[in-house]
C-alpha atoms as a PDB file:
ATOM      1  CA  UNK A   1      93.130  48.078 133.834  1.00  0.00           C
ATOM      2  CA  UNK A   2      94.055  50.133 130.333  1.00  0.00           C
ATOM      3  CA  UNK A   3      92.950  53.675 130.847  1.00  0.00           C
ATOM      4  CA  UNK A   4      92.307  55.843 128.684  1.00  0.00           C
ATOM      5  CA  UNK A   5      91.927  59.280 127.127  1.00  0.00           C
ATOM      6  CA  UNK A   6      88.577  61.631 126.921  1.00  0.00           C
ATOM      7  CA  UNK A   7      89.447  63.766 123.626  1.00  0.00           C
ATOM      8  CA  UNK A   8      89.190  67.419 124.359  1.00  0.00           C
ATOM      9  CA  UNK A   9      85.967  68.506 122.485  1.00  0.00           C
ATOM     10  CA  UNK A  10      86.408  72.044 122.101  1.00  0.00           C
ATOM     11  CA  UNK A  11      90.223  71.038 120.672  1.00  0.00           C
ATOM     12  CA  UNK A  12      88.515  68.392 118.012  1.00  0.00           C
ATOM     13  CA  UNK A  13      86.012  71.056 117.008  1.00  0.00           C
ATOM     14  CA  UNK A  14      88.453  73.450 116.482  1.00  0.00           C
ATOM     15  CA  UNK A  15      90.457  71.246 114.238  1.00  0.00           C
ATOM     16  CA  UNK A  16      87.293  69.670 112.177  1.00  0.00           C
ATOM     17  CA  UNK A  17      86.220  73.591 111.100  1.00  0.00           C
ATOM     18  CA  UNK A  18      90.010  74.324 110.076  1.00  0.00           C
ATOM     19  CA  UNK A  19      89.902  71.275 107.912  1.00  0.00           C
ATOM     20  CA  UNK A  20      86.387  72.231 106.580  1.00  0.00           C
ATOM     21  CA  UNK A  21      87.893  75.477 106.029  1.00  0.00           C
ATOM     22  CA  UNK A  22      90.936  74.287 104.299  1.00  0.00           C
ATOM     23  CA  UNK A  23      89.117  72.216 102.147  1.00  0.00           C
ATOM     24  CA  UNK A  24      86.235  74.810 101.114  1.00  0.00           C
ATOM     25  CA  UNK A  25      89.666  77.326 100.533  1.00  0.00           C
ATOM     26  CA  UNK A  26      91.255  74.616  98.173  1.00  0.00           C
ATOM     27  CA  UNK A  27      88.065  74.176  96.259  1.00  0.00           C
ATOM     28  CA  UNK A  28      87.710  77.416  95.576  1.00  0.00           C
ATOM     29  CA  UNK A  29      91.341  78.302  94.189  1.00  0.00           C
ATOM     30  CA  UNK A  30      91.268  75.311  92.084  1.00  0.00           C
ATOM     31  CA  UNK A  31      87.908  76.067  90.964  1.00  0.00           C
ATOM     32  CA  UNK A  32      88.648  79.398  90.062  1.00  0.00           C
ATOM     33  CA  UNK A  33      91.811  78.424  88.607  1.00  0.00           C
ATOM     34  CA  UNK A  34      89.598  75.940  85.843  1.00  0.00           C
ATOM     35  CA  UNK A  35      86.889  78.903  85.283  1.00  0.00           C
ATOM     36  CA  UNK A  36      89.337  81.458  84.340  1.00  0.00           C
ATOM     37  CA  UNK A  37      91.509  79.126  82.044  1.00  0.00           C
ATOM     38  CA  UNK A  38      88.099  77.884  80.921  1.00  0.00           C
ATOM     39  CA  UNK A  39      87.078  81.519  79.491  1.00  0.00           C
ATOM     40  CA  UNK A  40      90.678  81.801  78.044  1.00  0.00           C
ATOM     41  CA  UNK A  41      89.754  79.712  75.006  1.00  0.00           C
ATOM     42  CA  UNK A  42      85.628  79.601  75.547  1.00  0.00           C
ATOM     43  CA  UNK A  43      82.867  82.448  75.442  1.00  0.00           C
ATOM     44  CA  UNK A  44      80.808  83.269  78.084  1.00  0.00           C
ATOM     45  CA  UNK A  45      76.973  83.417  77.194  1.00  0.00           C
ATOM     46  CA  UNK A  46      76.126  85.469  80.302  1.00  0.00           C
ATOM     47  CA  UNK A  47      78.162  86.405  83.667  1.00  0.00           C
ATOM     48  CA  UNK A  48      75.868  87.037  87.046  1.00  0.00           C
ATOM     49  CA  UNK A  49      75.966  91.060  86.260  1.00  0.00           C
ATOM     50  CA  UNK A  50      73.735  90.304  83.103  1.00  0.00           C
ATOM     51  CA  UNK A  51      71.656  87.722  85.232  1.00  0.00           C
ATOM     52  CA  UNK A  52      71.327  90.228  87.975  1.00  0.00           C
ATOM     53  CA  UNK A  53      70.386  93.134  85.834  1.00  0.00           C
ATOM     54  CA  UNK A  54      67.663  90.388  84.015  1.00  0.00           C
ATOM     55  CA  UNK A  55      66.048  90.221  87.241  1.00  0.00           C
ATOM     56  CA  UNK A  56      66.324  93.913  87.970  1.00  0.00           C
ATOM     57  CA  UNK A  57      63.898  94.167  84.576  1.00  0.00           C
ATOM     58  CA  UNK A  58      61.325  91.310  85.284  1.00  0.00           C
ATOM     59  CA  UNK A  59      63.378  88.262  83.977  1.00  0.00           C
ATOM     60  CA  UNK A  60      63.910  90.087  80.476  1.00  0.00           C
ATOM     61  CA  UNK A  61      65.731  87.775  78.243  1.00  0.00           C
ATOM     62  CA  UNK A  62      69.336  89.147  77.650  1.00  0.00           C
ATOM     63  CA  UNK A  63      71.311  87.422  75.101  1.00  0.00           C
ATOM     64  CA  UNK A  64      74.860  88.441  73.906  1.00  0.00           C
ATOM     65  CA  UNK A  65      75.784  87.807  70.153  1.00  0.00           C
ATOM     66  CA  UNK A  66      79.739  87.198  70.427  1.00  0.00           C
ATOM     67  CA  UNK A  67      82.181  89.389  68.205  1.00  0.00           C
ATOM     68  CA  UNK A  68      85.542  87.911  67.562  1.00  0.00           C
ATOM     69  CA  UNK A  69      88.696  90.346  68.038  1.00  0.00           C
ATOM     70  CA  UNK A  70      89.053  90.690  65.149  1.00  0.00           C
ATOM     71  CA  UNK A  71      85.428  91.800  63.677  1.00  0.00           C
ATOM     72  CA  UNK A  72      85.294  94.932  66.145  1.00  0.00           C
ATOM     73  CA  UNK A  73      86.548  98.109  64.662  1.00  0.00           C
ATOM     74  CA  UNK A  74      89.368  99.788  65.401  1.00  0.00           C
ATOM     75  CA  UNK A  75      87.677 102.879  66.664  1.00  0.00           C
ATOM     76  CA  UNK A  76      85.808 101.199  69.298  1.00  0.00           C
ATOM     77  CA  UNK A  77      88.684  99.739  70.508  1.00  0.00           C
ATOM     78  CA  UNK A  78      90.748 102.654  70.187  1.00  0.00           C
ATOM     79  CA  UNK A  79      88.024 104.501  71.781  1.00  0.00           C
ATOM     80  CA  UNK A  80      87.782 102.324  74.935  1.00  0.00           C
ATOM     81  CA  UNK A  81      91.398 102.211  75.502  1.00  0.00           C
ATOM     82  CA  UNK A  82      92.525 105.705  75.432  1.00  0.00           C
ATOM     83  CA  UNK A  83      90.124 106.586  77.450  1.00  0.00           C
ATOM     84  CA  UNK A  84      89.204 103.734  80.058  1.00  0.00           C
ATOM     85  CA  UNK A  85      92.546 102.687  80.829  1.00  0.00           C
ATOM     86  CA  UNK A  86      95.518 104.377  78.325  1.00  0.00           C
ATOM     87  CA  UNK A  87      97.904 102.254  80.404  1.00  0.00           C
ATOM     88  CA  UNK A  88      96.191  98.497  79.551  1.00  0.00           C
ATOM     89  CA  UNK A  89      99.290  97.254  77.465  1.00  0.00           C
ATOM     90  CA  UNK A  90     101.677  98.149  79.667  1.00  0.00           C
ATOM     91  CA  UNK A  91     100.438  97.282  83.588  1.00  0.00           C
ATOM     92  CA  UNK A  92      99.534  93.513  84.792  1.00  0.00           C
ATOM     93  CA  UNK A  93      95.964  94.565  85.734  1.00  0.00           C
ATOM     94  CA  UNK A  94      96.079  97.199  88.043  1.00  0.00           C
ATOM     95  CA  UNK A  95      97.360 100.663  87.441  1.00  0.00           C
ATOM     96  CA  UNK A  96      98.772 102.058  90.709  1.00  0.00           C
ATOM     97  CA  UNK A  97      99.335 105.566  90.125  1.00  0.00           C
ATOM     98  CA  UNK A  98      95.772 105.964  89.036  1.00  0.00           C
ATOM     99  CA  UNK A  99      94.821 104.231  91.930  1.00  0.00           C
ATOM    100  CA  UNK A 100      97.123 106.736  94.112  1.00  0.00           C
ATOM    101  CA  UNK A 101      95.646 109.409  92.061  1.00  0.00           C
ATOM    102  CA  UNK A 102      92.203 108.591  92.634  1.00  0.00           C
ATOM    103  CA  UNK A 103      92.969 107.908  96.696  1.00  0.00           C
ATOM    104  CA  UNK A 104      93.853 111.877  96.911  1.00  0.00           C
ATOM    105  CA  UNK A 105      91.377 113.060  95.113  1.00  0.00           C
ATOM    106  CA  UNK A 106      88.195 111.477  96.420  1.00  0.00           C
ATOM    107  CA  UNK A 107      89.707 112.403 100.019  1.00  0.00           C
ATOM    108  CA  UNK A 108      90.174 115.940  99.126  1.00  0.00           C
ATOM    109  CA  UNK A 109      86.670 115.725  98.180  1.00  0.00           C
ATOM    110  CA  UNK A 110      85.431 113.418 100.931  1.00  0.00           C
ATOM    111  CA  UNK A 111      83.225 111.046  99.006  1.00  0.00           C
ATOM    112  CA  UNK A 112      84.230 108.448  96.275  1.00  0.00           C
ATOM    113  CA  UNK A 113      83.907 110.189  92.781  1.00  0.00           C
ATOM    114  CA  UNK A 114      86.837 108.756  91.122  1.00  0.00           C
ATOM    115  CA  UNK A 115      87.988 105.392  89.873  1.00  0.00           C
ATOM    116  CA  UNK A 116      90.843 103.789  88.742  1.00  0.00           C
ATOM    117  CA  UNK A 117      89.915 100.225  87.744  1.00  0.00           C
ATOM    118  CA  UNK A 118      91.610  98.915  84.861  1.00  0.00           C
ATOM    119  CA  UNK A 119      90.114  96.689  81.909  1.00  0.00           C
ATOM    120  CA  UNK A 120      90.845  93.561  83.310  1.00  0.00           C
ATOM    121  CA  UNK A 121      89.285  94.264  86.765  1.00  0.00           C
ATOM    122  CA  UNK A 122      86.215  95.076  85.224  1.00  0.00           C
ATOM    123  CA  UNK A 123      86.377  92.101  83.322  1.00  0.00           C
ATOM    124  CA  UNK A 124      87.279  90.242  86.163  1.00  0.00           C
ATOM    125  CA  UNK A 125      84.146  92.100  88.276  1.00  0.00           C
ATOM    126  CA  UNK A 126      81.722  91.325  85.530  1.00  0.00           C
ATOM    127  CA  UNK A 127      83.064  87.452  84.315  1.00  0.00           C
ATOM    128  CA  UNK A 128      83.127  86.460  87.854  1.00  0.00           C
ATOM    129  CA  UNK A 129      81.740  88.820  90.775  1.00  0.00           C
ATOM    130  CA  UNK A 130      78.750  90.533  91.989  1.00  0.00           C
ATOM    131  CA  UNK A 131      77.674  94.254  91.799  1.00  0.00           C
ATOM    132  CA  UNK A 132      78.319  95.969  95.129  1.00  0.00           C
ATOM    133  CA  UNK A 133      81.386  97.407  97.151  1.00  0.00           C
ATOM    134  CA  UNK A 134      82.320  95.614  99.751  1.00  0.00           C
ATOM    135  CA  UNK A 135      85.818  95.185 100.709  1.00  0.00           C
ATOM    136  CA  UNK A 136      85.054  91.190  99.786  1.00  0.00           C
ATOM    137  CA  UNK A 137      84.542  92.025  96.534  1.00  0.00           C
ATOM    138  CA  UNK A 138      87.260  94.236  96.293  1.00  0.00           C
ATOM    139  CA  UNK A 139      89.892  91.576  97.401  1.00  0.00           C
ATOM    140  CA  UNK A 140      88.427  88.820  94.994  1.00  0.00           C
ATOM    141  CA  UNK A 141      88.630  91.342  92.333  1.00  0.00           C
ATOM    142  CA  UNK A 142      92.173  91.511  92.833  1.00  0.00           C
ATOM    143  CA  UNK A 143      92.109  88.119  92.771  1.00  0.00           C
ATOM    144  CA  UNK A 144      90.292  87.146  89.769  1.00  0.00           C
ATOM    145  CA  UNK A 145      92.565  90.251  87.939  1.00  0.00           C
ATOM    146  CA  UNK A 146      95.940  88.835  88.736  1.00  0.00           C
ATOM    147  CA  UNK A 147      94.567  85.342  87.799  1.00  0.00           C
ATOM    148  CA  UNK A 148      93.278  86.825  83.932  1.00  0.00           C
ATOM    149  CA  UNK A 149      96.689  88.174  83.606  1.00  0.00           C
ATOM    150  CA  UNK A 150      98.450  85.238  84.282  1.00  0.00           C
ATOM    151  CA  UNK A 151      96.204  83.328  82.219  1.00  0.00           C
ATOM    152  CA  UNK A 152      95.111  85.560  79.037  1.00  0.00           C
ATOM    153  CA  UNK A 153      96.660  87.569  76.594  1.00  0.00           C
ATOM    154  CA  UNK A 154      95.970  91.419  76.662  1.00  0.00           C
ATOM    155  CA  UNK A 155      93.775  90.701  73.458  1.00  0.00           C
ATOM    156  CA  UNK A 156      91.942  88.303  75.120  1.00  0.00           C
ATOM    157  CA  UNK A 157      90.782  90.544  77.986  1.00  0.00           C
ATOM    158  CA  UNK A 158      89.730  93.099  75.581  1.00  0.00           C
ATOM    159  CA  UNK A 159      87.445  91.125  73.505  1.00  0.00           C
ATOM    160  CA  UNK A 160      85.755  89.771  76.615  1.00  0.00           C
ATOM    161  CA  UNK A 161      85.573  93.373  77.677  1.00  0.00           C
ATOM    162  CA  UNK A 162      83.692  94.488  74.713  1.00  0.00           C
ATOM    163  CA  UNK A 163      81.252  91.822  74.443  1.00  0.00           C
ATOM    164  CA  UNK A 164      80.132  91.835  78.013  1.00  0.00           C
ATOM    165  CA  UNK A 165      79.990  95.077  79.757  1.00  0.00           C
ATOM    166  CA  UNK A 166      76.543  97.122  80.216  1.00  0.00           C
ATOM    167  CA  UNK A 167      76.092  99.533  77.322  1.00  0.00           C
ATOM    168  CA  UNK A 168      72.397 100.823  78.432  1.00  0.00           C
ATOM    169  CA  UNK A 169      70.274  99.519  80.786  1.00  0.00           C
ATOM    170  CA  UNK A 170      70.105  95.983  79.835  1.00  0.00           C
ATOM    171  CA  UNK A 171      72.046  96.671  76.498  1.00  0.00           C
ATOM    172  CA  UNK A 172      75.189  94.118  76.995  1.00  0.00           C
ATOM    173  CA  UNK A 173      77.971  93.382  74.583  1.00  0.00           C
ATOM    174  CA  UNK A 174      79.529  95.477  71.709  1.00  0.00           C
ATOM    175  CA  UNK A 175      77.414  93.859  69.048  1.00  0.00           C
ATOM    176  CA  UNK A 176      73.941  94.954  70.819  1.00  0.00           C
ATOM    177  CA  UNK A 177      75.161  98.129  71.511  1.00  0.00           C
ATOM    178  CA  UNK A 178      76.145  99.350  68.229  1.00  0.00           C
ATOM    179  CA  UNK A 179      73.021  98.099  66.370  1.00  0.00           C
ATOM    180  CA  UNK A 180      70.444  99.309  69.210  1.00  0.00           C
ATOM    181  CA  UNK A 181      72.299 102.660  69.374  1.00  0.00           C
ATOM    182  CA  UNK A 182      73.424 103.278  65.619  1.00  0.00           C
ATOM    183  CA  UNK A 183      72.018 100.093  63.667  1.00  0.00           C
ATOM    184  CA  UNK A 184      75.007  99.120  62.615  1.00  0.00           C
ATOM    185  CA  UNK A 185      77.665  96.385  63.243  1.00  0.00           C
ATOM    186  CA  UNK A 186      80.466  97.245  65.421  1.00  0.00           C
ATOM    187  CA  UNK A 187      83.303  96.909  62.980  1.00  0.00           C
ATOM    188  CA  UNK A 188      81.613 100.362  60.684  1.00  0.00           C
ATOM    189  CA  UNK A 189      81.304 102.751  63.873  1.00  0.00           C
ATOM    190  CA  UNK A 190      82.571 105.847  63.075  1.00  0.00           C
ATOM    191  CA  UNK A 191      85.052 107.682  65.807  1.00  0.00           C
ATOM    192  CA  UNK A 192      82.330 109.831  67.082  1.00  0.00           C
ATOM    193  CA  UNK A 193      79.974 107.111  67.607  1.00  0.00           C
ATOM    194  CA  UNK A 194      82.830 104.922  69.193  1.00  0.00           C
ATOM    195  CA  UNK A 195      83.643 108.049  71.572  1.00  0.00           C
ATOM    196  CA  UNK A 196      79.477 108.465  72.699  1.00  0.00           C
ATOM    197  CA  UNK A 197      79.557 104.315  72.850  1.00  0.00           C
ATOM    198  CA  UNK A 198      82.430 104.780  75.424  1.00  0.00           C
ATOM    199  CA  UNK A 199      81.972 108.229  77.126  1.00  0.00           C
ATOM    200  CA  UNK A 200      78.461 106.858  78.340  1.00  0.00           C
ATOM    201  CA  UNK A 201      80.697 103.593  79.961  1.00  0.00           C
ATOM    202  CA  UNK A 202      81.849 104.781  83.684  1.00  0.00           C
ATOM    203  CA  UNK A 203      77.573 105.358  83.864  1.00  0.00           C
ATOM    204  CA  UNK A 204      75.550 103.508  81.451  1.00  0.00           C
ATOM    205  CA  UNK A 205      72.478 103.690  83.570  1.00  0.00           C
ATOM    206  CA  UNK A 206      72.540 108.108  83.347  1.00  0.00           C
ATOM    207  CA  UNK A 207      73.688 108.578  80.109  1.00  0.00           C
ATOM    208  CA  UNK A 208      71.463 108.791  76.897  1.00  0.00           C
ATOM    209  CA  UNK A 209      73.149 107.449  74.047  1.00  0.00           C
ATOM    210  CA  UNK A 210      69.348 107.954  72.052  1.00  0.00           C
ATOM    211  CA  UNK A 211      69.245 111.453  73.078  1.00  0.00           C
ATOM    212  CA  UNK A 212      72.626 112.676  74.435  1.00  0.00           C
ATOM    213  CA  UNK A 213      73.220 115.408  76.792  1.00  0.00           C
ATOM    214  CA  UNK A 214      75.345 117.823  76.738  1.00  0.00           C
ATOM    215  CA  UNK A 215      77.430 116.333  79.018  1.00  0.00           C
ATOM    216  CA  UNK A 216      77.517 113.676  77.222  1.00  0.00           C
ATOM    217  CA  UNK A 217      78.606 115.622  74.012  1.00  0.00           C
ATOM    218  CA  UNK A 218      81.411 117.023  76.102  1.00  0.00           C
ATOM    219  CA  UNK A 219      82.669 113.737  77.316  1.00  0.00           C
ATOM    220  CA  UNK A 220      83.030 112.190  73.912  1.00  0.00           C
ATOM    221  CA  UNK A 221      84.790 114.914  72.610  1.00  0.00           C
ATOM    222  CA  UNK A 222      87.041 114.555  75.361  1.00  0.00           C
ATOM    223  CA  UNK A 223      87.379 110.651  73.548  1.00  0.00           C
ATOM    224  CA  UNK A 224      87.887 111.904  70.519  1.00  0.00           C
ATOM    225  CA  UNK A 225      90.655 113.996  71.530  1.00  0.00           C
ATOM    226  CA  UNK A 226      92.325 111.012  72.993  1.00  0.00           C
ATOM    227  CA  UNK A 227      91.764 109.215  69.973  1.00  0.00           C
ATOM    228  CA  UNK A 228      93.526 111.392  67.854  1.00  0.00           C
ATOM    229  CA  UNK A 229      96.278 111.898  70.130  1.00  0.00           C
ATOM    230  CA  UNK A 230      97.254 108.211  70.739  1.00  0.00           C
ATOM    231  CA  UNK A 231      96.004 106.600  67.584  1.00  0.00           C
ATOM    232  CA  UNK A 232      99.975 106.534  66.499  1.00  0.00           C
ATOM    233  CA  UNK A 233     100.724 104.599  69.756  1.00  0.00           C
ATOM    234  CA  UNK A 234      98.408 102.050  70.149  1.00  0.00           C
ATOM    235  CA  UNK A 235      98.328  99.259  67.448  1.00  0.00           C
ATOM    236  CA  UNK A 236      95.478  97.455  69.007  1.00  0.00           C
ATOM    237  CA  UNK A 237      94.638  95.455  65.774  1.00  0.00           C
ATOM    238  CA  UNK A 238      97.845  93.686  65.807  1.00  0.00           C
ATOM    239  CA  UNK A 239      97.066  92.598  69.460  1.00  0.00           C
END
């Protein structure tokens, strides 16, 4: 009489999940993989940031108007460069000794009051990821960062930059912010509405651009100076 073998549950089980697993994992690199090459060549018309902050206000309608590269002015970009990340031509998406920098300092101070994300891992947070902190995030950031700088070119990353971080509470994209703040299209700001545009950035939500503080005031003077120190360097329009 043949006999034969009872398969060890607990053993199939095991292997089913890893294949699940495996598969879900494959998926999602590949998938990621076609999104990001996707927005290499193709404009985004919203990113879940915007969708998230549409709910935050009641489902308000919030519609970008795309600017090409070329039809933002040099200030802004100048503006947002010096300032947000003076380093963006040079690194491949993550700037470590501001990251090392930061690390000391918000120990010293015990509580997280510094940053050091670069351009392209806020667009890769805002393209791709949710708003929160979690060490998920965090290592998908990384993720979705190494994959835009394998994938796009540095001028690439700043147009998507300008057109679809938060400006003001609800206010997304370069072309809304200029014209709600100054009524005016982004390629005629003037360098000390480009430095109030991007000294309100690390905190959109607290700053004023309608009625600026004085903090505010301070902080794009602080732009300006940056501006006129490293306009010789940076020849972002040839980008």
């Amino acid at each position: 009489m043949a006999s034969f073998k009872i398969p060890n549950k607990p053993n199939t089980i095991i292997l089913l999940t890893f294949k699940v697993l495996l598969a879900l994992f494959l998926v999602f690199i590949v998938t990621s993989f076609i999104l990001v090459f996707y927005y290499r060549f193709f404009n985004p018309s919203s990113t879940p940031f915007m969708r998230f902050r549409m709910e935050q206000l009641g489902n308000k309608h919030i519609k970008i108007k795309w600017i090409p590269y070329e039809k933002i002015g040099k200030n802004i970009k100048l503006a947002v460069v010096t300032s947000e990340d003076s380093s963006f031509l040079n690194h491949k998406g993550f700037n470590f000794k501001a990251i090392e920098n930061a690390y000391y300092l918000n120990k010293k101070l015990g509580f997280n009051k510094y940053g050091a994300s670069t351009i392209s891992q806020q667009v890769a947070k805002n393209l791709f990821l949710w708003n929160g902190k979690s060490w998920t995030r965090k290592v998908l950031e990384a993720y979705f960062t190494s994959l835009i700088e394998l994938n796009w070119s540095k001028k690439r990353i700043l147009e998507v930059y300008l057109n679809i971080i938060e400006y003001g509470k609800g206010v997304f994209g370069i072309y809304n912010a200029t014209n709600c703040y100054f009524e005016k299209n982004p390629s005629n700001v003037t360098p000390f509405e480009a430095s109030l545009i991007t000294a309100a950035l690390p905190s959109p939500l607290h700053y004023s651009l309608l009625k600026p503080s004085n903090e505010l005031l301070q902080r794009s003077a602080r732009v300006r100076y940056l501006i006129r120190r490293y306009k010789g360097k940076y020849n972002l329009d040839s980008l």
